[in-house]
N, C-alpha and C. Protein backbone atom coordinates (compact mmCIF):
# COMPACT_ATOMS: atom_id res chain seq x y z
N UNK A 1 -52.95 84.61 -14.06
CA UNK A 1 -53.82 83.44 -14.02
C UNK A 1 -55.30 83.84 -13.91
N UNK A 2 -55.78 84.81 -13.24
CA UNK A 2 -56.61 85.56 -12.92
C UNK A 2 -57.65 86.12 -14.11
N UNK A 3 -56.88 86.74 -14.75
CA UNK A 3 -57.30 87.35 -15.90
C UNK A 3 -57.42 86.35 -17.02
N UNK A 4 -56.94 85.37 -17.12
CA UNK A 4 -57.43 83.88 -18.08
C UNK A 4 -58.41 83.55 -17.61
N UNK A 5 -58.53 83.54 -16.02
CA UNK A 5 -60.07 82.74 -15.95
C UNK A 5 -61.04 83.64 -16.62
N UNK A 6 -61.29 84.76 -15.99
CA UNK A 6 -62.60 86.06 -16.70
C UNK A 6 -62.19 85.88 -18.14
N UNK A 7 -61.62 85.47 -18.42
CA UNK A 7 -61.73 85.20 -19.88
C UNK A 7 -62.85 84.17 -20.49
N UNK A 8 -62.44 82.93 -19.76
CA UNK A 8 -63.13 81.63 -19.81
C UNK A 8 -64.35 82.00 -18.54
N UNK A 9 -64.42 82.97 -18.05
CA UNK A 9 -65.95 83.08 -17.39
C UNK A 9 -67.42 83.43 -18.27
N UNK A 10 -66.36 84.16 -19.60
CA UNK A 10 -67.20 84.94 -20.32
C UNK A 10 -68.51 83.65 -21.20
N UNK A 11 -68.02 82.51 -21.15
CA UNK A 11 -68.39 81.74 -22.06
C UNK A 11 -69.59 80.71 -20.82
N UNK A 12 -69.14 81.12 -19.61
CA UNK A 12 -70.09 79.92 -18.79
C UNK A 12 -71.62 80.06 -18.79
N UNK A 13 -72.24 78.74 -18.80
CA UNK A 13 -73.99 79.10 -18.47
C UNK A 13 -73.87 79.29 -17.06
N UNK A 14 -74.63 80.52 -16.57
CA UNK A 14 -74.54 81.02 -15.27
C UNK A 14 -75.60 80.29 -15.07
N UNK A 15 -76.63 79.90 -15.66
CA UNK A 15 -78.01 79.80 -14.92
C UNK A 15 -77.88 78.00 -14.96
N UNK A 16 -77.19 77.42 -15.93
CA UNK A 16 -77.23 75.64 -15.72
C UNK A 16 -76.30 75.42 -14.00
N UNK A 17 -75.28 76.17 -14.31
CA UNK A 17 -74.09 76.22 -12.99
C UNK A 17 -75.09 76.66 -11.64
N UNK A 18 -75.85 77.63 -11.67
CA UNK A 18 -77.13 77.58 -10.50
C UNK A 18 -77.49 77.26 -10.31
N UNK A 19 -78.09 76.05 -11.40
CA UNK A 19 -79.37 75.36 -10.57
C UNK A 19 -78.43 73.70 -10.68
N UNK A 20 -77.10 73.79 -10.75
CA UNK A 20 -76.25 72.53 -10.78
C UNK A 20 -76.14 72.65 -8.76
N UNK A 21 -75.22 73.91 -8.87
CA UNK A 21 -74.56 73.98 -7.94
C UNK A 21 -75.84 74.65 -6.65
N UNK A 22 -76.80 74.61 -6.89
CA UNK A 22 -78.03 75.55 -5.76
C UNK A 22 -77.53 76.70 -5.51
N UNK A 23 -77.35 77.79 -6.82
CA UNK A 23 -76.82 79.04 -6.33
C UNK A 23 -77.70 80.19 -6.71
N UNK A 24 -77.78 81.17 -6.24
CA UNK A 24 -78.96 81.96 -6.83
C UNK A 24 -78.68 83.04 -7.82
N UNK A 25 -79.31 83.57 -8.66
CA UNK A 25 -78.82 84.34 -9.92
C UNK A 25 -79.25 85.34 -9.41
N UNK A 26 -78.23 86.28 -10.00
CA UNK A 26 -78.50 87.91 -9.82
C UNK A 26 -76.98 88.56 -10.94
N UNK A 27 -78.01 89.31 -11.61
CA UNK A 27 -77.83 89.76 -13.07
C UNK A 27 -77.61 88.47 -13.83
N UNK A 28 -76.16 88.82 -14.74
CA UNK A 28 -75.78 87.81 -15.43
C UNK A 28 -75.30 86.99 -14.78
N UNK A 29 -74.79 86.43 -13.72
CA UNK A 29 -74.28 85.83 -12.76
C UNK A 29 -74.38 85.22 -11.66
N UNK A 30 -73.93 85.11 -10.46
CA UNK A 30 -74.43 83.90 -9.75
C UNK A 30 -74.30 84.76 -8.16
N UNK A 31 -74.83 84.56 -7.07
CA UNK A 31 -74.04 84.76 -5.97
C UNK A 31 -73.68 83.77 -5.11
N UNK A 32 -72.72 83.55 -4.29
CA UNK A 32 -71.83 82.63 -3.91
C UNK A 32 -71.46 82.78 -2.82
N UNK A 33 -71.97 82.01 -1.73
CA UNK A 33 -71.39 82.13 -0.02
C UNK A 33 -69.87 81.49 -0.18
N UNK A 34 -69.07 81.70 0.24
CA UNK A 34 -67.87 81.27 1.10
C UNK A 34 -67.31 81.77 2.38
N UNK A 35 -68.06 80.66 3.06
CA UNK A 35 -67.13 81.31 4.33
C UNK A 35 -67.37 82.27 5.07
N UNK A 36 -68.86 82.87 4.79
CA UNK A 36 -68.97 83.73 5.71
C UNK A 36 -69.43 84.91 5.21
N UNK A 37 -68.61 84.82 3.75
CA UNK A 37 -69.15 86.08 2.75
C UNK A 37 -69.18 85.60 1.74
N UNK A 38 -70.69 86.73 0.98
CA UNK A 38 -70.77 86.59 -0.06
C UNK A 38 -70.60 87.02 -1.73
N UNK A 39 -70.31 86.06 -2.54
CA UNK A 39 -69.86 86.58 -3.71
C UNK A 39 -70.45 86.86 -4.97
N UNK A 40 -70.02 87.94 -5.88
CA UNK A 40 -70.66 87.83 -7.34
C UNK A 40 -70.06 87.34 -8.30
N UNK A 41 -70.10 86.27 -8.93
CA UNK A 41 -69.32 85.62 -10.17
C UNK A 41 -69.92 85.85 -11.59
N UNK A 42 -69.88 86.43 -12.27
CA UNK A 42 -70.50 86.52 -13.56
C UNK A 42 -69.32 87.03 -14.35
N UNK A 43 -69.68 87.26 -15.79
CA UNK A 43 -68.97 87.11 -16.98
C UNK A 43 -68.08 88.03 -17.18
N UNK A 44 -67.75 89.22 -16.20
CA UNK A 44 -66.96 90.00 -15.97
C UNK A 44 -65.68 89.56 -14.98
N UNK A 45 -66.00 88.89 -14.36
CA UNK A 45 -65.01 88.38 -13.20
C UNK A 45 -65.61 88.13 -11.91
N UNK A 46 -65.29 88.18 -10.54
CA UNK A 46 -65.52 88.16 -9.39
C UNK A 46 -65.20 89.17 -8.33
N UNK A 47 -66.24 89.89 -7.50
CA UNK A 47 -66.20 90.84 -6.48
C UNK A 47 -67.03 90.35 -5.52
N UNK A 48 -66.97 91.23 -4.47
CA UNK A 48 -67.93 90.76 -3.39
C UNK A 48 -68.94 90.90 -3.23
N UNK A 49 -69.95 90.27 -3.04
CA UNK A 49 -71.19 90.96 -3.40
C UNK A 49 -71.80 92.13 -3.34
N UNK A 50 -71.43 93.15 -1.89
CA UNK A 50 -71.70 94.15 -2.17
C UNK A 50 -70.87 95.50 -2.66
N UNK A 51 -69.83 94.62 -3.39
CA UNK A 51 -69.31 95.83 -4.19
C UNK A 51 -67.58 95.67 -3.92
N UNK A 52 -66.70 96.07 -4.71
CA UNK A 52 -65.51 95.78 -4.01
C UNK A 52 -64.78 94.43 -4.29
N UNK A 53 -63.50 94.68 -4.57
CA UNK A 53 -62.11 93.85 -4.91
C UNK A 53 -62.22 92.79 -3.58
N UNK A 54 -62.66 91.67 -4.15
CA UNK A 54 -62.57 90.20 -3.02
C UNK A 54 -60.92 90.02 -3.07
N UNK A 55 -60.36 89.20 -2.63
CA UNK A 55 -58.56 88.87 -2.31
C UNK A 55 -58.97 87.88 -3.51
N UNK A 56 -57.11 87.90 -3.89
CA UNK A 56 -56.78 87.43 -5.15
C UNK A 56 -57.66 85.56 -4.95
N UNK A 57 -56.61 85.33 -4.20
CA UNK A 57 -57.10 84.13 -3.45
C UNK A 57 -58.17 83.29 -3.88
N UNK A 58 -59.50 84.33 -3.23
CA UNK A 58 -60.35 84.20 -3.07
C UNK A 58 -61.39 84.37 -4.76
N UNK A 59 -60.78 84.79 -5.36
CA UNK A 59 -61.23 85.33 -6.93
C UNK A 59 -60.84 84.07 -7.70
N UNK A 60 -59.92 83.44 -7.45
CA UNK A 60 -59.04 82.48 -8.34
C UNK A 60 -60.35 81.22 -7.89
N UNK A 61 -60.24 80.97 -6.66
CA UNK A 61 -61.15 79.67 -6.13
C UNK A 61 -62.50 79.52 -6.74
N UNK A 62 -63.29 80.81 -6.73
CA UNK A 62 -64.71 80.94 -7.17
C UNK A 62 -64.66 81.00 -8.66
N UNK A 63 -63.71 81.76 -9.21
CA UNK A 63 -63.74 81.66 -10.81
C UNK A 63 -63.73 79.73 -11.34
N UNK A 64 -62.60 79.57 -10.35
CA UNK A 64 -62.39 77.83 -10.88
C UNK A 64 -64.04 77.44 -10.69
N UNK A 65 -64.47 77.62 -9.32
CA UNK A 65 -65.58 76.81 -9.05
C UNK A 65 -66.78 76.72 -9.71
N UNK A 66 -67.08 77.92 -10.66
CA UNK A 66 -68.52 77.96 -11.46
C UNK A 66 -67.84 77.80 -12.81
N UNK A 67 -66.46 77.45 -13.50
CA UNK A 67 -65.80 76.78 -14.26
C UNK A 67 -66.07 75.35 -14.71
N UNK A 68 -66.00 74.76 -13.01
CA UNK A 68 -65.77 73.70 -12.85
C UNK A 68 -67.33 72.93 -13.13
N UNK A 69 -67.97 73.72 -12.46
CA UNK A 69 -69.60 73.33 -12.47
C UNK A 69 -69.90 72.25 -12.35
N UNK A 70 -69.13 71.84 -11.14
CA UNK A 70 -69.78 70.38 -10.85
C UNK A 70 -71.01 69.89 -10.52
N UNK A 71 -71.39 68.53 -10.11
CA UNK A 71 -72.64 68.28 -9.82
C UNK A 71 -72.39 67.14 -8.84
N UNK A 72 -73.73 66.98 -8.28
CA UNK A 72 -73.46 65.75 -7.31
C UNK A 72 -73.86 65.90 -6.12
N UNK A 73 -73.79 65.16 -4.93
CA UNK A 73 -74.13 65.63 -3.54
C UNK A 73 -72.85 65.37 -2.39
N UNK A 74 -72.44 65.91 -1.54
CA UNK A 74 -71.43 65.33 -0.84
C UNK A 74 -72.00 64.19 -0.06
N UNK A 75 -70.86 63.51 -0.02
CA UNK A 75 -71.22 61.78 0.74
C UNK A 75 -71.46 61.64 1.90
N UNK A 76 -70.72 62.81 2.86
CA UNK A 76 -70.75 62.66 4.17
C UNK A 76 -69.47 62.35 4.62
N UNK A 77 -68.60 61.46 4.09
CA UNK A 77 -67.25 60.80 3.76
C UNK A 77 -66.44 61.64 4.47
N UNK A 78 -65.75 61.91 5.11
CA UNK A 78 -64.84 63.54 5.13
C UNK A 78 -63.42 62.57 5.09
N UNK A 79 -61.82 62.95 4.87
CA UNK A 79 -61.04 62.38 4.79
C UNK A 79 -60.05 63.40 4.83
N UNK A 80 -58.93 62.96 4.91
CA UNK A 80 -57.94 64.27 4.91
C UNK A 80 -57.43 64.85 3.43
N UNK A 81 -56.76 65.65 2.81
CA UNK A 81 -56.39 65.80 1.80
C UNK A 81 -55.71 64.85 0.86
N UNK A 82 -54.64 64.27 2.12
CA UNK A 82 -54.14 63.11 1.05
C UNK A 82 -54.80 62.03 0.75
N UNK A 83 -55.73 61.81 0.92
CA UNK A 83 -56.17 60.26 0.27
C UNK A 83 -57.56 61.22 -0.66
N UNK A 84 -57.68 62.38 -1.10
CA UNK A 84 -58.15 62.21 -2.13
C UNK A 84 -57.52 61.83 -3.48
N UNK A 85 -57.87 61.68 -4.41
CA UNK A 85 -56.99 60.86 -5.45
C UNK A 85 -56.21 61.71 -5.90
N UNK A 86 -55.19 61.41 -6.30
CA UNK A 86 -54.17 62.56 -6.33
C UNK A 86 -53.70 63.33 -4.90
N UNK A 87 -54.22 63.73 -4.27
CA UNK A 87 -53.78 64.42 -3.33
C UNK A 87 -52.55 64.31 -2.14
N UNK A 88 -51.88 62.99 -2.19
CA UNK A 88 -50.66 62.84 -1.59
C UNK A 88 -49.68 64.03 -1.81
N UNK A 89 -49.15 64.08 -2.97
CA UNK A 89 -48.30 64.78 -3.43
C UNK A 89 -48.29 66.40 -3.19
N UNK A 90 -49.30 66.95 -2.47
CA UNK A 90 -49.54 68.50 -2.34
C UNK A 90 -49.51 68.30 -0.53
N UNK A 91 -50.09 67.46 -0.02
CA UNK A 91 -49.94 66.89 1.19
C UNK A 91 -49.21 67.93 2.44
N UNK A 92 -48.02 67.64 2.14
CA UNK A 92 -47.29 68.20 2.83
C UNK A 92 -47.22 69.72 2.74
N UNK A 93 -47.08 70.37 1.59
CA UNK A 93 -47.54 71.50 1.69
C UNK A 93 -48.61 72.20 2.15
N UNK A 94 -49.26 71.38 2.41
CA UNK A 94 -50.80 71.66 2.85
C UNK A 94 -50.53 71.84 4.66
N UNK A 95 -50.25 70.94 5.10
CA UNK A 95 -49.39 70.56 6.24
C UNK A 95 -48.80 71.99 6.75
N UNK A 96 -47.76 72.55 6.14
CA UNK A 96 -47.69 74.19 6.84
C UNK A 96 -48.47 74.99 6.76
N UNK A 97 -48.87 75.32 5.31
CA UNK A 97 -49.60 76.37 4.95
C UNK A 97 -51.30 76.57 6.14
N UNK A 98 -51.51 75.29 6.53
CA UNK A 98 -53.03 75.11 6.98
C UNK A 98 -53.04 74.47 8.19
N UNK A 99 -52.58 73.31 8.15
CA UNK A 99 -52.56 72.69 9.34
C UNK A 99 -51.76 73.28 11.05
N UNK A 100 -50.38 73.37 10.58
CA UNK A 100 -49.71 73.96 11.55
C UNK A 100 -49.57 75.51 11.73
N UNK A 101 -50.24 76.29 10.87
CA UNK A 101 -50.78 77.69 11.02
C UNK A 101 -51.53 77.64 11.97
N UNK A 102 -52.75 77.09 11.65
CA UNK A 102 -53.72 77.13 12.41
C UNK A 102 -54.00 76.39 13.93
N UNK A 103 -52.72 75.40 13.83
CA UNK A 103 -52.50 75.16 15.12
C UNK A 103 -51.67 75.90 16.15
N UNK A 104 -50.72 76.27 15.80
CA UNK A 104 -49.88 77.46 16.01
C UNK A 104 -50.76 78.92 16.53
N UNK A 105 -51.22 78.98 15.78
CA UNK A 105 -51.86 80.16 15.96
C UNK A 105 -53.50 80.18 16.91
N UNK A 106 -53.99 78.89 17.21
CA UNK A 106 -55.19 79.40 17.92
C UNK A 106 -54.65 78.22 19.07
N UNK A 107 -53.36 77.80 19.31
CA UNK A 107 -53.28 76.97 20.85
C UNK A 107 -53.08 77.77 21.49
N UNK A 108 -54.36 77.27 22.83
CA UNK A 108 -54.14 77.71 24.13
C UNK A 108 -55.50 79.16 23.66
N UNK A 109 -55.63 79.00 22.95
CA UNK A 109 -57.09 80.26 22.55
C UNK A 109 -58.54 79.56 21.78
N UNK A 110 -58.54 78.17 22.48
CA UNK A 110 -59.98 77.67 21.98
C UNK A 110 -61.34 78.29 21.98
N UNK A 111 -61.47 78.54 22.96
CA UNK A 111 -62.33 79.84 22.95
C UNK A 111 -62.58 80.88 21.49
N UNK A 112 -61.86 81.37 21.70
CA UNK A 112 -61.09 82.34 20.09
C UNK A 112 -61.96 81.44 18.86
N UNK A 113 -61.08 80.46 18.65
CA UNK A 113 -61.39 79.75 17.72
C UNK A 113 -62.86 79.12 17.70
N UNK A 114 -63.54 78.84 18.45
CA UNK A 114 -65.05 78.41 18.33
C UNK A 114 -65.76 79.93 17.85
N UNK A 115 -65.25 80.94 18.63
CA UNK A 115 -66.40 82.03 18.50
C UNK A 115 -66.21 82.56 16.65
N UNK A 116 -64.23 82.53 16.34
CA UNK A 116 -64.17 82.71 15.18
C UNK A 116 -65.26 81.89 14.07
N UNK A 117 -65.26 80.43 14.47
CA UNK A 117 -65.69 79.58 13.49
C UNK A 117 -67.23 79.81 13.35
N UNK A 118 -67.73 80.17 14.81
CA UNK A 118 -69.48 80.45 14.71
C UNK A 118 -69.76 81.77 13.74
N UNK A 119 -68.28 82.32 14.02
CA UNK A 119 -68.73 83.52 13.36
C UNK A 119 -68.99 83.22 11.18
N UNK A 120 -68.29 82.32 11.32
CA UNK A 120 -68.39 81.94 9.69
C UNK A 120 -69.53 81.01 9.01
N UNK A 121 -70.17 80.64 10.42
CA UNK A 121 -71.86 79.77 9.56
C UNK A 121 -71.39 78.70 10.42
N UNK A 122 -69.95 78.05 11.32
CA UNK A 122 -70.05 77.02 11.05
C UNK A 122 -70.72 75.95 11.91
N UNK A 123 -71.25 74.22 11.98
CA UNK A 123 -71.64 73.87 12.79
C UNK A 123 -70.88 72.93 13.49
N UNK A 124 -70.93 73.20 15.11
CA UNK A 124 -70.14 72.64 15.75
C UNK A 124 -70.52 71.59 15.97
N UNK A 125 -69.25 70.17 16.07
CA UNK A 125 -69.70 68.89 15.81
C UNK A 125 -69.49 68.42 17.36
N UNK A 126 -70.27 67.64 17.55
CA UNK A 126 -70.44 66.86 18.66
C UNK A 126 -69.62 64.85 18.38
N UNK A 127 -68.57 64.60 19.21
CA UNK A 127 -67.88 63.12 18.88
C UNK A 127 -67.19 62.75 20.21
N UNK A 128 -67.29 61.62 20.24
CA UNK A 128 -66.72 60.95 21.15
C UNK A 128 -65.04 60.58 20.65
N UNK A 129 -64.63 61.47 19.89
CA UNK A 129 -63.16 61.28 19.56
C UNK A 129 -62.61 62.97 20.78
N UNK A 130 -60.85 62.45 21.04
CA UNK A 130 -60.61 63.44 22.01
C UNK A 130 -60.27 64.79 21.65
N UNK A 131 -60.95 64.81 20.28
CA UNK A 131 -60.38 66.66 19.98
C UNK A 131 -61.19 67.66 20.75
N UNK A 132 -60.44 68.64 21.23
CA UNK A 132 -60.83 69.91 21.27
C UNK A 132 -62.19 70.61 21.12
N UNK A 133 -62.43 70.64 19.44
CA UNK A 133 -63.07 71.12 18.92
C UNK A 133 -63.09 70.29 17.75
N UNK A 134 -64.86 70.36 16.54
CA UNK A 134 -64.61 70.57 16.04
C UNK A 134 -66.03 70.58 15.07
N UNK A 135 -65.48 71.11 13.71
CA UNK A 135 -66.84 72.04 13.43
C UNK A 135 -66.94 71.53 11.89
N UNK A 136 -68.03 71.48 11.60
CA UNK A 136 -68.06 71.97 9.58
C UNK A 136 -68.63 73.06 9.10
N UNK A 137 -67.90 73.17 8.21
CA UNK A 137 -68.22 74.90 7.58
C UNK A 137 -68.71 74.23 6.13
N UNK A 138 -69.69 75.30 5.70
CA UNK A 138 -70.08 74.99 4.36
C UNK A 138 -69.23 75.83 3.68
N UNK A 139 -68.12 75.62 2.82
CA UNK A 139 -66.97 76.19 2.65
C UNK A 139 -67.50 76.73 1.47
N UNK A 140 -67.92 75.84 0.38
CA UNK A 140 -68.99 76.33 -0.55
C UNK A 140 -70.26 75.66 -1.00
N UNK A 141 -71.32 75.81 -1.84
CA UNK A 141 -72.44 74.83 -1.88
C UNK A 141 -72.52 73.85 -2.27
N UNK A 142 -72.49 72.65 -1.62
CA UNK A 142 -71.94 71.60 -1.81
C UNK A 142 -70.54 70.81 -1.79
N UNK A 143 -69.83 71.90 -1.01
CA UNK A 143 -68.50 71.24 -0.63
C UNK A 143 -68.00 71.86 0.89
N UNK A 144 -68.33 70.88 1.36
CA UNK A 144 -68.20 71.10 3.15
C UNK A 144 -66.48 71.06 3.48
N UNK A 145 -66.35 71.80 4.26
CA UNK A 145 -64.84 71.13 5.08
C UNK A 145 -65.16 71.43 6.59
N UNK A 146 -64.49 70.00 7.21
CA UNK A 146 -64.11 69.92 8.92
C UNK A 146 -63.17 70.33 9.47
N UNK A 147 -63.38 71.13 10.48
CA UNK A 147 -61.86 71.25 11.25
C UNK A 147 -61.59 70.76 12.71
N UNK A 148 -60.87 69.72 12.54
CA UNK A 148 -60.52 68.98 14.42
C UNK A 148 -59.32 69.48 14.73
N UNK A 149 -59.95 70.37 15.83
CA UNK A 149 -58.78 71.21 16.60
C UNK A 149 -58.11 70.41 17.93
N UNK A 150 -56.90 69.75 18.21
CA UNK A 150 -56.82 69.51 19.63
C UNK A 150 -55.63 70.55 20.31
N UNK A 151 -55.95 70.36 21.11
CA UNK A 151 -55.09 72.06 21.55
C UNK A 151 -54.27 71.34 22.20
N UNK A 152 -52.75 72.60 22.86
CA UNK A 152 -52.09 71.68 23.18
C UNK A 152 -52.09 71.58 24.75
N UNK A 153 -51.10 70.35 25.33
CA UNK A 153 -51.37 70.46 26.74
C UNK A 153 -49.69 69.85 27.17
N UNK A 154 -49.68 69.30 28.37
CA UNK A 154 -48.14 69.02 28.59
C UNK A 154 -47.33 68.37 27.94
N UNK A 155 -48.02 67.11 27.16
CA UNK A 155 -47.30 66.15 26.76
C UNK A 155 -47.34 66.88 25.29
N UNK A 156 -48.73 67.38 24.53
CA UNK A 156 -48.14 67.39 22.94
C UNK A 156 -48.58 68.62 22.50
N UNK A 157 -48.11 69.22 21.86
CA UNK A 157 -48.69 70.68 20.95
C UNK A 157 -49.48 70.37 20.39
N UNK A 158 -50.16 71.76 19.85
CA UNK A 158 -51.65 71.32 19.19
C UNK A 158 -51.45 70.85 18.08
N UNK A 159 -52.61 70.47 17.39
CA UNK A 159 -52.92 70.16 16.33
C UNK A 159 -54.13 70.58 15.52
N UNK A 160 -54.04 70.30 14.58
CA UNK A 160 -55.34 70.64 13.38
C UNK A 160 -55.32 70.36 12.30
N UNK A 161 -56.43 69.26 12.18
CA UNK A 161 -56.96 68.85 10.51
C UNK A 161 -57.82 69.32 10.03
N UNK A 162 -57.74 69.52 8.66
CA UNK A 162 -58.76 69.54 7.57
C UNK A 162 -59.54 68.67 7.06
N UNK A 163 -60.96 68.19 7.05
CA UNK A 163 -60.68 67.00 5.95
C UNK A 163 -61.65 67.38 5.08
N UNK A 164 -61.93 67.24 4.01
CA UNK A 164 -62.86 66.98 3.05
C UNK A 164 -63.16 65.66 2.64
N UNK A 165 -64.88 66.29 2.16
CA UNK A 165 -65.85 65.60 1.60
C UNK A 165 -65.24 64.46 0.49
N UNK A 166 -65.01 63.37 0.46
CA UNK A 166 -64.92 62.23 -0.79
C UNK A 166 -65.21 63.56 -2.06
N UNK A 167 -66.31 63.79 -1.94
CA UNK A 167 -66.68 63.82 -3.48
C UNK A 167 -66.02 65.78 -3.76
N UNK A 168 -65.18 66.19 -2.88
CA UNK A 168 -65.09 67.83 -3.53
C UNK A 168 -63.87 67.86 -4.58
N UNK A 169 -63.38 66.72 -4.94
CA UNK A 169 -62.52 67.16 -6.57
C UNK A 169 -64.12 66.84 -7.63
N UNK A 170 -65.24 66.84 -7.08
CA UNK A 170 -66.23 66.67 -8.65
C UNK A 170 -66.29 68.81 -8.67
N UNK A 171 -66.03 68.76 -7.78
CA UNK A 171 -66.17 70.87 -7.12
C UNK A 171 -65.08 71.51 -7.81
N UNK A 172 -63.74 71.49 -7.54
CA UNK A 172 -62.84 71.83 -7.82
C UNK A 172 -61.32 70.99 -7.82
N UNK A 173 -60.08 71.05 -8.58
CA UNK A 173 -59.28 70.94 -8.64
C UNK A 173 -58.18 70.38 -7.52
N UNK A 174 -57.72 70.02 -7.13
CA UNK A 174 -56.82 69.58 -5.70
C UNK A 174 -56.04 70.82 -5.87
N UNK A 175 -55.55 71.88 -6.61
CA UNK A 175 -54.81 73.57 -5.92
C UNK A 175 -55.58 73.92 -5.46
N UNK A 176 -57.08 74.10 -6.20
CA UNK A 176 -57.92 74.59 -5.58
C UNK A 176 -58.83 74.19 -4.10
N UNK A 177 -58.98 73.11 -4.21
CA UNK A 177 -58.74 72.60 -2.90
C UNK A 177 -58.20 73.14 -1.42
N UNK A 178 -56.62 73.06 -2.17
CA UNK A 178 -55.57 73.54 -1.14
C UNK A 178 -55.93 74.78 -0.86
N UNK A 179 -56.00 75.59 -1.61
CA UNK A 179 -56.48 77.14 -1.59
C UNK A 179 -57.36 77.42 -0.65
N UNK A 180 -58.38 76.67 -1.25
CA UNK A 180 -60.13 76.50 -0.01
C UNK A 180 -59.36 76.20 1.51
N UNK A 181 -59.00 75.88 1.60
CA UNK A 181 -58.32 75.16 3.40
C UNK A 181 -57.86 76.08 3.70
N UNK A 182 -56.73 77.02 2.55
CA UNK A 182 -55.80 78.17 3.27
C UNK A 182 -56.92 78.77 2.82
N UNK A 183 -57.73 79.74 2.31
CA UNK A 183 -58.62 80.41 3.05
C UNK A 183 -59.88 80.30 4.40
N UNK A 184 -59.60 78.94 4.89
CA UNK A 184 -60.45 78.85 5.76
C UNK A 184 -59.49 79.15 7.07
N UNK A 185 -58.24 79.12 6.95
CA UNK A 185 -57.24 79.39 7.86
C UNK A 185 -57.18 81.41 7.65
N UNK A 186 -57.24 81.98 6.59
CA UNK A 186 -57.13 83.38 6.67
C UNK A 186 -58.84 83.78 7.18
N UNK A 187 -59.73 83.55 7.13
CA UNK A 187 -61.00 83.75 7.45
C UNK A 187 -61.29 83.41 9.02
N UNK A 188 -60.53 82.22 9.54
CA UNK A 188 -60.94 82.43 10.98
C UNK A 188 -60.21 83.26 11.39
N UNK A 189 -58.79 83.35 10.66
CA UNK A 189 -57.78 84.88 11.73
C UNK A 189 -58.38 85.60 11.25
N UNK A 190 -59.36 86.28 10.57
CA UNK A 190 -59.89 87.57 10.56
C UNK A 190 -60.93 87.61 11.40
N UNK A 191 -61.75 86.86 11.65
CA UNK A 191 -62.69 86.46 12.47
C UNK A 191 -62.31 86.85 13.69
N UNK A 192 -60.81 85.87 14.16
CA UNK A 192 -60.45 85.69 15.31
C UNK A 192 -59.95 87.36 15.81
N UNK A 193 -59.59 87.91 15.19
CA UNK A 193 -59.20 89.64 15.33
C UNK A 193 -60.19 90.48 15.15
N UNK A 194 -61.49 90.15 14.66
CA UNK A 194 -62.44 91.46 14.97
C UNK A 194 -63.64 90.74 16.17
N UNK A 195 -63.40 89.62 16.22
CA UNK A 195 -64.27 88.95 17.78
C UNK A 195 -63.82 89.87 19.04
């Protein structure tokens, strides 16, 4: 799948997709925050910026995303996966892969998880709702995602949502989407293990 996109990379305007998406050019190509790190996308394929095989993952998402070359501003809107259009149907999968990973894995270690998330850009949100935590990450430019952590306590195990921006299928794809969430779940456990 991988090697189709650098195919179809070869043909993109790097420099309309830059100044679509606010990304900055260097060589033929673009560079690209996600998450903490940054990327090179140009007509060869995708590495990390300073050199070096990025995760498959992570190659597939950014190739789609300067593909996709959307435009627009996010709304502010945030919502969960399923009520973007289309998005019921992946739902549940989303649900293990992201949600209950990441609840699973940072209850009872909130701590952990804030220092992970600061460690990725992100900003911690202030609400009078009873979660835990919870933060937005600029996941990529112009497509934010939230994460409301409530940890667990006697009565219920933790929890954790995702939600996105209304407008991030004008960004990418609903797999891709899904993808973006499960790498924001492999990026704080890496985080969370070299903190």
């Amino acid at each position: 799948m991988y090697l189709g996109l650098v195919e179809r990379l070869a043909g993109v305007d790097f420099a309309g997709a830059a100044a679509s998406l606010g990304l900055e050019r260097q060589g033929a190509g673009c560079l690209v925050p996600l998450l903490g790190g940054e990327y090179l996308v140009g007509p060869t394929g995708v590495s990390l910026a300073e050199g070096g095989k990025a995760f498959i993952t992570h190659r597939i998402v950014l190739a789609w995303y300067l593909l996709h070359a959307g435009s627009g501003e996010p709304s502010g809107s945030m919502v969960p996966y399923r009520e973007l259009p289309g998005g019921a149907d992946f739902a549940r999968a989303l649900q293990t892969l992201v949600h209950q990973r990441l609840a699973e894995g940072f209850a009872g270690r909130l701590a952990q998880l804030k220092r992970a998330a600061a460690s990725l850009g992100a900003e911690e949100l202030e609400s009078s709702s009873p979660h835990d935590g919870a933060w937005r990450f600029a996941a990529l430019p112009k497509l934010p995602l939230e994460l409301r952590f409530y940890d667990a306590d006697d009565e219920f195990p933790a929890e954790a949502k995702v939600l996105y921006d209304l407008t991030a299928p004008n960004f990418l794809d609903l797999e891709c989407l899904a993808a973006l969430a499960h790498i924001l779940v492999l990026e704080l456990e890496r985080a969370a293990r070299n903190s």
